[in-house]
N, C-alpha and C. Protein backbone atom coordinates (compact mmCIF):
# COMPACT_ATOMS: atom_id res chain seq x y z
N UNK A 1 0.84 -1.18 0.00
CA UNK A 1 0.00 0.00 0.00
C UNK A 1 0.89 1.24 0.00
N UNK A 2 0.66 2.11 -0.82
CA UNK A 2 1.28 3.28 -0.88
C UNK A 2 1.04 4.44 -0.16
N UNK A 3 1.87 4.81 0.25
CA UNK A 3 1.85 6.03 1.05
C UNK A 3 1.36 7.73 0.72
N UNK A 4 0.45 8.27 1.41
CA UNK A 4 0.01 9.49 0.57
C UNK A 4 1.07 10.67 0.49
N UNK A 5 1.61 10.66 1.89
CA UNK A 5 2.61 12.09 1.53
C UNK A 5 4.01 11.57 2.55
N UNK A 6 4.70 11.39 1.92
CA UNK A 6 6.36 11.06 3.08
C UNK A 6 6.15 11.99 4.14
N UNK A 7 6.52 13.37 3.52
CA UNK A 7 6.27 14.80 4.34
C UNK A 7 5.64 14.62 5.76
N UNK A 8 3.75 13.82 5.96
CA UNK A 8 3.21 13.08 6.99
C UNK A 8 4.12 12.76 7.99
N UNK A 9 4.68 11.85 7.20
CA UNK A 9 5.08 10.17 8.19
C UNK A 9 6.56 11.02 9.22
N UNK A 10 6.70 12.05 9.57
CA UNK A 10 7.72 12.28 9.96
C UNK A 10 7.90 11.76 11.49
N UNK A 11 9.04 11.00 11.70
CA UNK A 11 9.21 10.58 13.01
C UNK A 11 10.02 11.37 14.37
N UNK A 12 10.25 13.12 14.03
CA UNK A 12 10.55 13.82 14.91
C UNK A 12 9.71 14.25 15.51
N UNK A 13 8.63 14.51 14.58
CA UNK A 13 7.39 15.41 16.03
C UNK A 13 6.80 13.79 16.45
N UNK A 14 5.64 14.52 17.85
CA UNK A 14 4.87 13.22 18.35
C UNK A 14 3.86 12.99 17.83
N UNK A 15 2.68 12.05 18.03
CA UNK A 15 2.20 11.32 17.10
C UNK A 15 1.17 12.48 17.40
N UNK A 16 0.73 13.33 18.35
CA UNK A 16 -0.34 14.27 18.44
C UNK A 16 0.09 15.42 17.63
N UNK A 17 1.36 15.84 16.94
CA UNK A 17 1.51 16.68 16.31
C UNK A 17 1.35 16.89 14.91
N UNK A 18 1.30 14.94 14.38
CA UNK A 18 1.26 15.09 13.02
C UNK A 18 -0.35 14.60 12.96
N UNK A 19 -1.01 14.88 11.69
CA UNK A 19 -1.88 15.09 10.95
C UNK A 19 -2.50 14.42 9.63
N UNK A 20 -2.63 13.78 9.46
CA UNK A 20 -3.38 12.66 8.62
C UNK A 20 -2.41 11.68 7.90
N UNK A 21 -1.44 10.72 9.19
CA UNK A 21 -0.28 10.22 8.67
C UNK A 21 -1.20 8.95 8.83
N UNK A 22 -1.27 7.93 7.80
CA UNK A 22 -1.46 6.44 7.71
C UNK A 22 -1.09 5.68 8.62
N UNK A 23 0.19 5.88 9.15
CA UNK A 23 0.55 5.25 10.67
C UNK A 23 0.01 5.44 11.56
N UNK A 24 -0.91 6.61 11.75
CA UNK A 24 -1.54 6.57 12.82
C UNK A 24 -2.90 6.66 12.84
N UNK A 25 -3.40 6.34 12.06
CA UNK A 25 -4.82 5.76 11.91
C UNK A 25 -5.19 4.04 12.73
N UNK A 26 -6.56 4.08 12.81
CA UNK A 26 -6.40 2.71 13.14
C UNK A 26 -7.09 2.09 12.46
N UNK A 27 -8.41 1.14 12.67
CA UNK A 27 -8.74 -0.34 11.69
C UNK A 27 -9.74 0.76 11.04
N UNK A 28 -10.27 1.36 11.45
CA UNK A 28 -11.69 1.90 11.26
C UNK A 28 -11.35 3.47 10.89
N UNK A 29 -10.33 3.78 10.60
CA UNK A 29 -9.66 5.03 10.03
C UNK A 29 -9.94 6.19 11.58
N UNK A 30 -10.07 5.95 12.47
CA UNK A 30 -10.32 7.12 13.72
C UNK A 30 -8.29 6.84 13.78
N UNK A 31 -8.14 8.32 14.18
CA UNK A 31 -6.43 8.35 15.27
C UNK A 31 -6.67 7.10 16.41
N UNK A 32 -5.41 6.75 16.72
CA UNK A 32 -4.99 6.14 17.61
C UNK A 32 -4.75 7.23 19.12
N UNK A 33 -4.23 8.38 18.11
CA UNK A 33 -4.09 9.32 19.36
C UNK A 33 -4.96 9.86 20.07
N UNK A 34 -6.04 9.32 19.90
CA UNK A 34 -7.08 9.87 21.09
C UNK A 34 -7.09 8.73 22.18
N UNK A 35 -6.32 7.55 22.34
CA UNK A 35 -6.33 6.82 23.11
C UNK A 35 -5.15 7.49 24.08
N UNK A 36 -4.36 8.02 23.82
CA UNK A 36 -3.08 8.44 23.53
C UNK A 36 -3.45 9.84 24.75
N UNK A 37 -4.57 10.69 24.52
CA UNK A 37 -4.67 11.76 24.62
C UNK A 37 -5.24 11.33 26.26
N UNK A 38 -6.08 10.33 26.06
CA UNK A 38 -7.43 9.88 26.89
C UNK A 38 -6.46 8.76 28.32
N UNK A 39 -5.27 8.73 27.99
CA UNK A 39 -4.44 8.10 28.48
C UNK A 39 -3.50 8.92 29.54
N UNK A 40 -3.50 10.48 29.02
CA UNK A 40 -2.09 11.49 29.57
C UNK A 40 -3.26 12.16 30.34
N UNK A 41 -4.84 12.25 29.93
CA UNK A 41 -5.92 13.32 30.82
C UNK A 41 -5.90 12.01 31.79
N UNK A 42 -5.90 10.77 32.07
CA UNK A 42 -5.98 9.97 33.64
C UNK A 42 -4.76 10.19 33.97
N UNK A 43 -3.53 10.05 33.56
CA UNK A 43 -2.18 9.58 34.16
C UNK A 43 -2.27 11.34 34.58
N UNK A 44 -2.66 12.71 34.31
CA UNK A 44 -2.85 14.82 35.04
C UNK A 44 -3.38 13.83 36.06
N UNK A 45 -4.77 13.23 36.04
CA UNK A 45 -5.77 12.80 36.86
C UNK A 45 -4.92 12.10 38.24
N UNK A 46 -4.80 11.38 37.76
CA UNK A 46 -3.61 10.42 38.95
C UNK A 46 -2.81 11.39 39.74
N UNK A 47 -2.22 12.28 39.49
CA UNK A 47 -1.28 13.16 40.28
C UNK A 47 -1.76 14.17 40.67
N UNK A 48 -3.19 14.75 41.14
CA UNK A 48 -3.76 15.41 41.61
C UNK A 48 -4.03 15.21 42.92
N UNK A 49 -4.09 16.00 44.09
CA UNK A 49 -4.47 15.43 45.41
C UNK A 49 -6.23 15.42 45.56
N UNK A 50 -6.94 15.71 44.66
CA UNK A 50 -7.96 14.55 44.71
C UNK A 50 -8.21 13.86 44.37
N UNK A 51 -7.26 13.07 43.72
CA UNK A 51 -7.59 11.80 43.42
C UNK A 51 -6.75 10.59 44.56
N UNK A 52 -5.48 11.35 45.29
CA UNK A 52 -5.42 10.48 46.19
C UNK A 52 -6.52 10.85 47.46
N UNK A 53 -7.32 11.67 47.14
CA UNK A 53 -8.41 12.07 48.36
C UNK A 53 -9.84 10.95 47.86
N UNK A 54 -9.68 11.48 46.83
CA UNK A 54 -10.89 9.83 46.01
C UNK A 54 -10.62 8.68 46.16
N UNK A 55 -9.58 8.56 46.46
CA UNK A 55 -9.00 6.88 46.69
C UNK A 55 -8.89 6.53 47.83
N UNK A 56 -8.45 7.37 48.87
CA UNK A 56 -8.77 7.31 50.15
C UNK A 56 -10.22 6.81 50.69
N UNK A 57 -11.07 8.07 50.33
CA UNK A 57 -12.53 7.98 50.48
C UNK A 57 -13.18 6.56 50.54
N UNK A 58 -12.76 6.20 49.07
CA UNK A 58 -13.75 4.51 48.29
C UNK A 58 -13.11 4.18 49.09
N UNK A 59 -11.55 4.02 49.78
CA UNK A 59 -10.68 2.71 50.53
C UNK A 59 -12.07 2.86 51.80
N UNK A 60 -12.37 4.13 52.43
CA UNK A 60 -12.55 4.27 53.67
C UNK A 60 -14.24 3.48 53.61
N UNK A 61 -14.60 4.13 52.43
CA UNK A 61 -16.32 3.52 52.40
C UNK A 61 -16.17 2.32 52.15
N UNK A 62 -15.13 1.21 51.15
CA UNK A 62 -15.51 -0.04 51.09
C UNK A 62 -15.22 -0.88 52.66
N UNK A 63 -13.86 -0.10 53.51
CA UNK A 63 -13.91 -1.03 54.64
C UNK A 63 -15.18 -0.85 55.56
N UNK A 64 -15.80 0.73 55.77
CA UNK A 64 -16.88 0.69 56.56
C UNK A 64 -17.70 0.10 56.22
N UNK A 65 -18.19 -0.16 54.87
CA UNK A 65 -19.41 -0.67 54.90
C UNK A 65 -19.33 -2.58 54.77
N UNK A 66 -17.84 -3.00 54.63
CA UNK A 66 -18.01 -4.36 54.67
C UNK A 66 -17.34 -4.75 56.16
N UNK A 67 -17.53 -3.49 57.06
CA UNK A 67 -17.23 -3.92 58.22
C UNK A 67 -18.85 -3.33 59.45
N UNK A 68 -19.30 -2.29 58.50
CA UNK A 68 -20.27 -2.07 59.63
C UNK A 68 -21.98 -2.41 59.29
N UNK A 69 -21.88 -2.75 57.63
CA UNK A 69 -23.11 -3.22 57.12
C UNK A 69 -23.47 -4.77 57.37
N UNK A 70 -24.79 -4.39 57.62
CA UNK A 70 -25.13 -6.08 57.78
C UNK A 70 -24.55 -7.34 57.23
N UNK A 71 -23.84 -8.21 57.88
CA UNK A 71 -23.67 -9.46 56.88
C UNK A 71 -23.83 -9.81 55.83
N UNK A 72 -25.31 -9.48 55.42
CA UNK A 72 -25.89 -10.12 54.14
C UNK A 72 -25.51 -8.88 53.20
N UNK A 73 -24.83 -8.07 53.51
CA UNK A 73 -25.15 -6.81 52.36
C UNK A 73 -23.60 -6.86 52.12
N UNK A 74 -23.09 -7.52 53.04
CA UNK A 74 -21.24 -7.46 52.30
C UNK A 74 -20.79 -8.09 51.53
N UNK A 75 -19.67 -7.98 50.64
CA UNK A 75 -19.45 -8.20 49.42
C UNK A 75 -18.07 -8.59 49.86
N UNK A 76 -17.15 -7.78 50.97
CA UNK A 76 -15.83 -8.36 50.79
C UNK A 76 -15.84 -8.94 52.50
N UNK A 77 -15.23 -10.11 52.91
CA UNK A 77 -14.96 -10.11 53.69
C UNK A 77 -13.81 -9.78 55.01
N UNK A 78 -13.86 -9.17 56.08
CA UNK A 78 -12.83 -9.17 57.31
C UNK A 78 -11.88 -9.64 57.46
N UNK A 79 -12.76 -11.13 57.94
CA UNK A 79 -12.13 -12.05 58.19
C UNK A 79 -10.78 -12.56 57.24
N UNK A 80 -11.22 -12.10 55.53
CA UNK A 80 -9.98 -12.58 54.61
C UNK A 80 -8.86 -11.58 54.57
N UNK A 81 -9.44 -10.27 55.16
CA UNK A 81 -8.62 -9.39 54.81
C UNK A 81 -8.67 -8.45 54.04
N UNK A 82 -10.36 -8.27 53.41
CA UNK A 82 -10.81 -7.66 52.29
C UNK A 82 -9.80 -8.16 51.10
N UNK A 83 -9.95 -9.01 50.74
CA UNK A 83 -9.31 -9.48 49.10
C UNK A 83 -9.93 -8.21 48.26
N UNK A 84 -10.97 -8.30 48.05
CA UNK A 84 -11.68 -7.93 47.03
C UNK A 84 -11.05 -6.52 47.06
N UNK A 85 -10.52 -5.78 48.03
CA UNK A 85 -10.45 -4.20 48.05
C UNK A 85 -9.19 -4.60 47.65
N UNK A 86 -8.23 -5.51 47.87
CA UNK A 86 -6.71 -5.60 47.25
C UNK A 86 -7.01 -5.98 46.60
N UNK A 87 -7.74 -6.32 45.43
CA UNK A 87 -7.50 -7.37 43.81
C UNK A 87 -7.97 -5.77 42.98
N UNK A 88 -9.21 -4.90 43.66
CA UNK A 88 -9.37 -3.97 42.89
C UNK A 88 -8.27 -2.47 43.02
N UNK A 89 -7.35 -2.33 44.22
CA UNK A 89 -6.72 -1.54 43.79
C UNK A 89 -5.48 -2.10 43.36
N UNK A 90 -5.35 -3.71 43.39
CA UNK A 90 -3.90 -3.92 42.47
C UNK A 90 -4.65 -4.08 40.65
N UNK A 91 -5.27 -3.89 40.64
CA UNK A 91 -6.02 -3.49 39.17
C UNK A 91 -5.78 -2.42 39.16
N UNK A 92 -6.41 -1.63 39.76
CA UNK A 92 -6.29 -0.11 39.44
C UNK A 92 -4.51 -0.03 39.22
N UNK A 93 -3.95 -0.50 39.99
CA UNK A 93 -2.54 0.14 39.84
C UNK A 93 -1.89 -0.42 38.54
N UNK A 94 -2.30 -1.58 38.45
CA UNK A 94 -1.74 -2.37 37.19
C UNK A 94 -1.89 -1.56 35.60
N UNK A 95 -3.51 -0.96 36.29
CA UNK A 95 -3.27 -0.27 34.58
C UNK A 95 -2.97 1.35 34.69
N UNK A 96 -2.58 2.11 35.87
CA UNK A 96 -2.26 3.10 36.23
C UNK A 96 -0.56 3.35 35.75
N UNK A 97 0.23 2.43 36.23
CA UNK A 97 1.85 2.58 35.53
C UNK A 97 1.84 3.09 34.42
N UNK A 98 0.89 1.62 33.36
CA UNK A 98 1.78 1.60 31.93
C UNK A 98 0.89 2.99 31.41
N UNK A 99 -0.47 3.70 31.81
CA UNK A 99 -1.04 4.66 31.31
C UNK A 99 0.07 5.99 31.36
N UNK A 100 0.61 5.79 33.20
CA UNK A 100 1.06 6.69 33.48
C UNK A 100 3.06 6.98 32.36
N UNK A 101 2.99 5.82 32.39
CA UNK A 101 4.49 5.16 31.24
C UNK A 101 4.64 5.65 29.67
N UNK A 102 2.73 5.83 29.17
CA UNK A 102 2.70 6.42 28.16
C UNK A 102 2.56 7.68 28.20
N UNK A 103 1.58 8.44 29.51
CA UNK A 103 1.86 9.84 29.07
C UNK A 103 3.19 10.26 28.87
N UNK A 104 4.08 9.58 29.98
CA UNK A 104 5.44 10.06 30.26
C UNK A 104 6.07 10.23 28.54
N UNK A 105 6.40 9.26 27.99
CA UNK A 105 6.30 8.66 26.75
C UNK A 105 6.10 10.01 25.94
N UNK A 106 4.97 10.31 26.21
CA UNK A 106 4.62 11.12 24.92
C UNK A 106 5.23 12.82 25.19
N UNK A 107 5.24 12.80 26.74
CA UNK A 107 5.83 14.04 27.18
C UNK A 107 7.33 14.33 26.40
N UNK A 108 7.89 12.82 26.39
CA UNK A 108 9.47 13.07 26.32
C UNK A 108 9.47 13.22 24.79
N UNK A 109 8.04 12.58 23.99
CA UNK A 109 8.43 12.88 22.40
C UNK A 109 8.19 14.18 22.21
N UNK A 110 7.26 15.33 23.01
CA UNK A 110 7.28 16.46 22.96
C UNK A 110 8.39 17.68 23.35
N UNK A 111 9.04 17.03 24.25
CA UNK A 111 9.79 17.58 24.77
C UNK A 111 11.66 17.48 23.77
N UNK A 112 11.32 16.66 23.17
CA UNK A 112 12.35 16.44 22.24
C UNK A 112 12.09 17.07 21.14
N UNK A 113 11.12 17.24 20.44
CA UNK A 113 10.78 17.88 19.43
C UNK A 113 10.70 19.60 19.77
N UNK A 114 10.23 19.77 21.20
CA UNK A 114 10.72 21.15 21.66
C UNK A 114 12.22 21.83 21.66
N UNK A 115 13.34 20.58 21.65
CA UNK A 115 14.53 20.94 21.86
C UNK A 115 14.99 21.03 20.58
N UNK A 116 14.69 20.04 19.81
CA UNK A 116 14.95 20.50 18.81
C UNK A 116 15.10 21.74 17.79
N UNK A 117 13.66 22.41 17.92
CA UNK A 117 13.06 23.72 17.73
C UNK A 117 13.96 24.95 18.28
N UNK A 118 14.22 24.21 19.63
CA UNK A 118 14.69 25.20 20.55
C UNK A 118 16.67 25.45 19.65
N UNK A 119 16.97 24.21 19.74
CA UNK A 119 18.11 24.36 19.08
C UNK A 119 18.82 24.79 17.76
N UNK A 120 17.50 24.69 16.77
CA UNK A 120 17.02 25.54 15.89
C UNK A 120 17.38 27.25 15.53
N UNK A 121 16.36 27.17 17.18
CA UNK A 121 16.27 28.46 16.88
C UNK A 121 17.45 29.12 17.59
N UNK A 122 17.94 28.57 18.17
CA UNK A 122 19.24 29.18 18.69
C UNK A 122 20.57 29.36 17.47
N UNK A 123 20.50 28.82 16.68
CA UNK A 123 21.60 28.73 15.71
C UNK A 123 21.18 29.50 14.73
N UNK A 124 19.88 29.88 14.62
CA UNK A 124 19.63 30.83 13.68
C UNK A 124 20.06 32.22 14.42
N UNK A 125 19.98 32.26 15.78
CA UNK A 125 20.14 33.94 16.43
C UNK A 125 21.46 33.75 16.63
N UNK A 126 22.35 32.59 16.76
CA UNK A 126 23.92 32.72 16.81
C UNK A 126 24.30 32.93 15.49
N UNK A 127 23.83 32.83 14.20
CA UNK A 127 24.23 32.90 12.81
C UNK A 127 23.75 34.23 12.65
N UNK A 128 22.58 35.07 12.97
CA UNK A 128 22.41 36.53 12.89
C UNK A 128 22.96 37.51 13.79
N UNK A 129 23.30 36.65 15.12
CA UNK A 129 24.17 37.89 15.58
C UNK A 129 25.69 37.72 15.75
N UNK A 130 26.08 36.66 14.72
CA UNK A 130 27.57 36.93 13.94
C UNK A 130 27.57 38.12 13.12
N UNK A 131 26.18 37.65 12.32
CA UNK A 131 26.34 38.70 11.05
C UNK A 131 26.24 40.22 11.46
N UNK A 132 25.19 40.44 12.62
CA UNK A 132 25.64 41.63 12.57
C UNK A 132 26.95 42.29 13.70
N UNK A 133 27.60 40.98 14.10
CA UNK A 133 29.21 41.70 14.63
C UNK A 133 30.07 41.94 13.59
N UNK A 134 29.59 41.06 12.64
CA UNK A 134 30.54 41.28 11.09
C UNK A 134 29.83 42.70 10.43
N UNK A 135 28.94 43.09 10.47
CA UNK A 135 27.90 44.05 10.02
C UNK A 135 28.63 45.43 10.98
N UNK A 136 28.89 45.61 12.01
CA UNK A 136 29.36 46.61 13.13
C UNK A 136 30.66 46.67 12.51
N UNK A 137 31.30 45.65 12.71
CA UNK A 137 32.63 45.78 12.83
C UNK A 137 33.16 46.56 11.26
N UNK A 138 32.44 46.18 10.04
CA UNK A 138 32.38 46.45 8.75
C UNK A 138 32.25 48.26 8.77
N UNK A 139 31.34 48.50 9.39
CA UNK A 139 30.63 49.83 9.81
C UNK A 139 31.89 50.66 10.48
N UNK A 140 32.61 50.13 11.51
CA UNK A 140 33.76 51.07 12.34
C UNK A 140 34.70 51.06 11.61
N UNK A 141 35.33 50.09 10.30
CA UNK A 141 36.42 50.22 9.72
C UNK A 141 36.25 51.52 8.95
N UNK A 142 34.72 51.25 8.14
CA UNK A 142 34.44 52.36 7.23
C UNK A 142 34.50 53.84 7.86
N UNK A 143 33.99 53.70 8.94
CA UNK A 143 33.42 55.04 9.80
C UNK A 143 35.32 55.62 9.75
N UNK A 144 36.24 54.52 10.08
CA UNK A 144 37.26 54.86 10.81
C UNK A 144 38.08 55.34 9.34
N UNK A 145 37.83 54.88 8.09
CA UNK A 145 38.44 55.54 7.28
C UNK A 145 37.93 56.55 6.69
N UNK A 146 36.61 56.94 6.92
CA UNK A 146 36.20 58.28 6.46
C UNK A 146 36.63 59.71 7.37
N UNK A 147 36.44 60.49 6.15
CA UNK A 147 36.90 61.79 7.04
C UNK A 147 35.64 62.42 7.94
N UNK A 148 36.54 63.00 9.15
CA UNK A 148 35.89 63.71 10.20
C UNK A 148 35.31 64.58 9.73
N UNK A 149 34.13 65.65 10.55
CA UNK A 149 34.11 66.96 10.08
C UNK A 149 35.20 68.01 10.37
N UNK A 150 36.10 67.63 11.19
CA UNK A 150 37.08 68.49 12.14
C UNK A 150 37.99 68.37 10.60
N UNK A 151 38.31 67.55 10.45
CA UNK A 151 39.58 66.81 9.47
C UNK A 151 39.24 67.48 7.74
N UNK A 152 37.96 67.76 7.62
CA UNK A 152 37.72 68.53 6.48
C UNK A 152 37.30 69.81 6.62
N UNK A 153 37.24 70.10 7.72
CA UNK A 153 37.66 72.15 8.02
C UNK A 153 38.79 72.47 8.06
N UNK A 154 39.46 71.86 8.65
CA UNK A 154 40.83 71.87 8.82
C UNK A 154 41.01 72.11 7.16
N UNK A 155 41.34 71.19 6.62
CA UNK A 155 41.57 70.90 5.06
C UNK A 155 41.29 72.40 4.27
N UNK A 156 39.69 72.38 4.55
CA UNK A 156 38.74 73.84 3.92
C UNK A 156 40.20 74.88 4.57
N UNK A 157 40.49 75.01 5.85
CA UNK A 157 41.06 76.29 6.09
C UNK A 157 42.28 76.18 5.21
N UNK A 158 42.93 75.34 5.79
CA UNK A 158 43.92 75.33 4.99
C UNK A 158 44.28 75.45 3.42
N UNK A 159 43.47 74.84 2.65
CA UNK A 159 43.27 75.16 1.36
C UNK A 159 42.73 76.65 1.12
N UNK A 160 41.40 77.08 2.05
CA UNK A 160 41.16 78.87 1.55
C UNK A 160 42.91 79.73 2.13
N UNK A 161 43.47 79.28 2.75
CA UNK A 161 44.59 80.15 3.06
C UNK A 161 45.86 80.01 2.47
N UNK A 162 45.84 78.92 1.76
CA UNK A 162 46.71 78.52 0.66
C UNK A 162 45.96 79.40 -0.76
N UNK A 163 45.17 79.44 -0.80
CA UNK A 163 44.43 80.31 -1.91
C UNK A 163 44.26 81.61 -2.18
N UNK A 164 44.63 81.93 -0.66
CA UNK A 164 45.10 83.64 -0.16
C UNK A 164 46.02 84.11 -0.55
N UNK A 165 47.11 83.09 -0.13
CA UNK A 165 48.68 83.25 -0.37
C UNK A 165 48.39 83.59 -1.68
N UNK A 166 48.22 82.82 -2.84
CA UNK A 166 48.04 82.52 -3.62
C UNK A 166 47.75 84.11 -4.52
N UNK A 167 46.43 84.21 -4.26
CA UNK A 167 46.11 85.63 -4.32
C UNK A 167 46.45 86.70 -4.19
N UNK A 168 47.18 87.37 -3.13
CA UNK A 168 48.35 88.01 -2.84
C UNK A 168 49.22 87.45 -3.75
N UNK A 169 49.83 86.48 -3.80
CA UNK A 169 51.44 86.44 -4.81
C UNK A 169 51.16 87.07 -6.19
N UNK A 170 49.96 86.65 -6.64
CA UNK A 170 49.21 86.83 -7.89
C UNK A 170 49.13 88.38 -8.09
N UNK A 171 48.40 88.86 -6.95
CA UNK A 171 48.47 90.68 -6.91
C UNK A 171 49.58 91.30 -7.04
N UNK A 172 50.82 90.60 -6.15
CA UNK A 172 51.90 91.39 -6.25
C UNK A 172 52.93 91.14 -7.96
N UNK A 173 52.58 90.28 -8.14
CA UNK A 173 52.81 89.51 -9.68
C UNK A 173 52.57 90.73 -10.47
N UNK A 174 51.36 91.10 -10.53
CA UNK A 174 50.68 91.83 -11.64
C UNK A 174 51.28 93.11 -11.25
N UNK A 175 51.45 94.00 -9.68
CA UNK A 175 51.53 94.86 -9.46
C UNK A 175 53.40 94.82 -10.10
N UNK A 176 53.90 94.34 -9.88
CA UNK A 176 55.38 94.09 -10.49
C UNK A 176 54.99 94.33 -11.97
N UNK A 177 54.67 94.09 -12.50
CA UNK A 177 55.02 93.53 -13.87
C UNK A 177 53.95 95.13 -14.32
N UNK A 178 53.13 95.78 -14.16
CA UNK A 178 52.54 97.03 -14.40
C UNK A 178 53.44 98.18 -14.11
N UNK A 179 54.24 98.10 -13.18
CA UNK A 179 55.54 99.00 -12.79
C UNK A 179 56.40 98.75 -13.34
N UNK A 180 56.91 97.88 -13.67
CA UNK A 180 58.22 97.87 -14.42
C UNK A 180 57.72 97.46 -15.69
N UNK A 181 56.96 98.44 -16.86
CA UNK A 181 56.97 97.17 -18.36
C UNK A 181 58.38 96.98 -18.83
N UNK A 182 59.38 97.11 -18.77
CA UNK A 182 61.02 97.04 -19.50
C UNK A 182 61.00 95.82 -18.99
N UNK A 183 60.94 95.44 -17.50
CA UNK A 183 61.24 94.06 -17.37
C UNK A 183 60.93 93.43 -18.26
N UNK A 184 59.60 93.24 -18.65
CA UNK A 184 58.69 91.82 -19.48
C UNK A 184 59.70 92.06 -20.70
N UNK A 185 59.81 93.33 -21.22
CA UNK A 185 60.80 93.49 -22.65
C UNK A 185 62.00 92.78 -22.21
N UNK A 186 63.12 93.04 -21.65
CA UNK A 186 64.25 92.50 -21.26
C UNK A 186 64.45 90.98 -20.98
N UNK A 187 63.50 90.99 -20.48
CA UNK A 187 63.54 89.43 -20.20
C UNK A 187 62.96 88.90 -21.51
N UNK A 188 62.46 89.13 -22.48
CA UNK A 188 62.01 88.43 -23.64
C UNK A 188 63.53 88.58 -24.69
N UNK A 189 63.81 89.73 -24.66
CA UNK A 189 64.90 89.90 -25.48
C UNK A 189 66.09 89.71 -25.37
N UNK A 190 66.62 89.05 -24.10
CA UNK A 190 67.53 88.50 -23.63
C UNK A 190 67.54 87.34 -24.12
N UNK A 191 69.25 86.85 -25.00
CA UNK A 191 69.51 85.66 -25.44
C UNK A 191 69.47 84.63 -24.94
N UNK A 192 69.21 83.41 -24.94
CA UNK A 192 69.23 82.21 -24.48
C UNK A 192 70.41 81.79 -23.99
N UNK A 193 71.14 81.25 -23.56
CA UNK A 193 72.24 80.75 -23.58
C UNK A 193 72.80 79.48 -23.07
């Protein structure tokens, strides 16, 4: 018989997590996991203090009444020791373990599939907050090779006062060379040598 979807059949989550897997159907197509479910609500049940207060109680009403009800109306006897009240709570206990064996059971398949998740998700926030120490650290190299604002006023002054100089040499240039025109002649007509 062929299988409807692999994807289904996955054996990491628990059987209450997955969803119309063939394995866990039973003869008559109902889940199995409601036995499953109906199994972990007695085994909560069991560890409640009223239920060891309920168990107390029935212990206390079956000895009073097969000790203080008429003869004819008792069911377990004294004299044996009440059998009947030990055969029914070593029943009760007999199927109390393995119920209590499966919730356990199903706790630990949940709880594994939680860690999983959990571990998951931890390697995804250790893989993003690499990236952004690589992301920072990328950021301070850049920051650290760009220029300051201090570092490009500086620059600005220095360049407008280099441009001053500049200006002035230029003025006195022209003012030379308007006072003396013979220079510019002399110096042109002077041989090479």
């Amino acid at each position: 018989m062929a299988r409807n979807n692999r994807a289904d059949l996955r054996l990491d989550a628990p059987k209450g997590l997955r969803t119309g897997n063939i394995v866990g159907l039973g003869r008559n197509g109902h889940s199995r996991d409601r036995f499953g479910r109906f199994t972990e609500a007695i085994a909560r049940g069991m560890g409640t203090p009223w239920f060891l207060l309920g168990l107390t109680l029935f212990a206390a009403a079956w000895i009073s009444w097969n000790t203080l009800a008429p003869v004819s109306w008792r069911f377990d006897s004294v004299a044996l020791g009440f059998i009947a009240l030990t055969l029914v709570l070593s029943m009760q206990a007999s199927y109390a373990a393995p119920m209590i064996l499966l919730a356990q059971n199903r706790q630990d398949d949940r709880d594994r599939v939680q860690f999983e998740q959990d571990r998951q998700r931890a390697e995804r926030t250790l893989a993003d907050t690499e990236y952004l120490a690589r992301e920072v650290v990328a950021l301070r190299i850049a920051i650290k090779d760009m220029a300051s604002k201090d570092f490009i006023r500086a620059e600005m002054r220095a360049l407008l006062e280099h441009l001053d100089e500049r200006s002035h040499l230029d003025e006195r240039g022209h003012l030379d060379e308007r006072s003396d025109p013979d220079n510019i002649s002399t110096t042109e007509s002077r041989p090479t040598a």
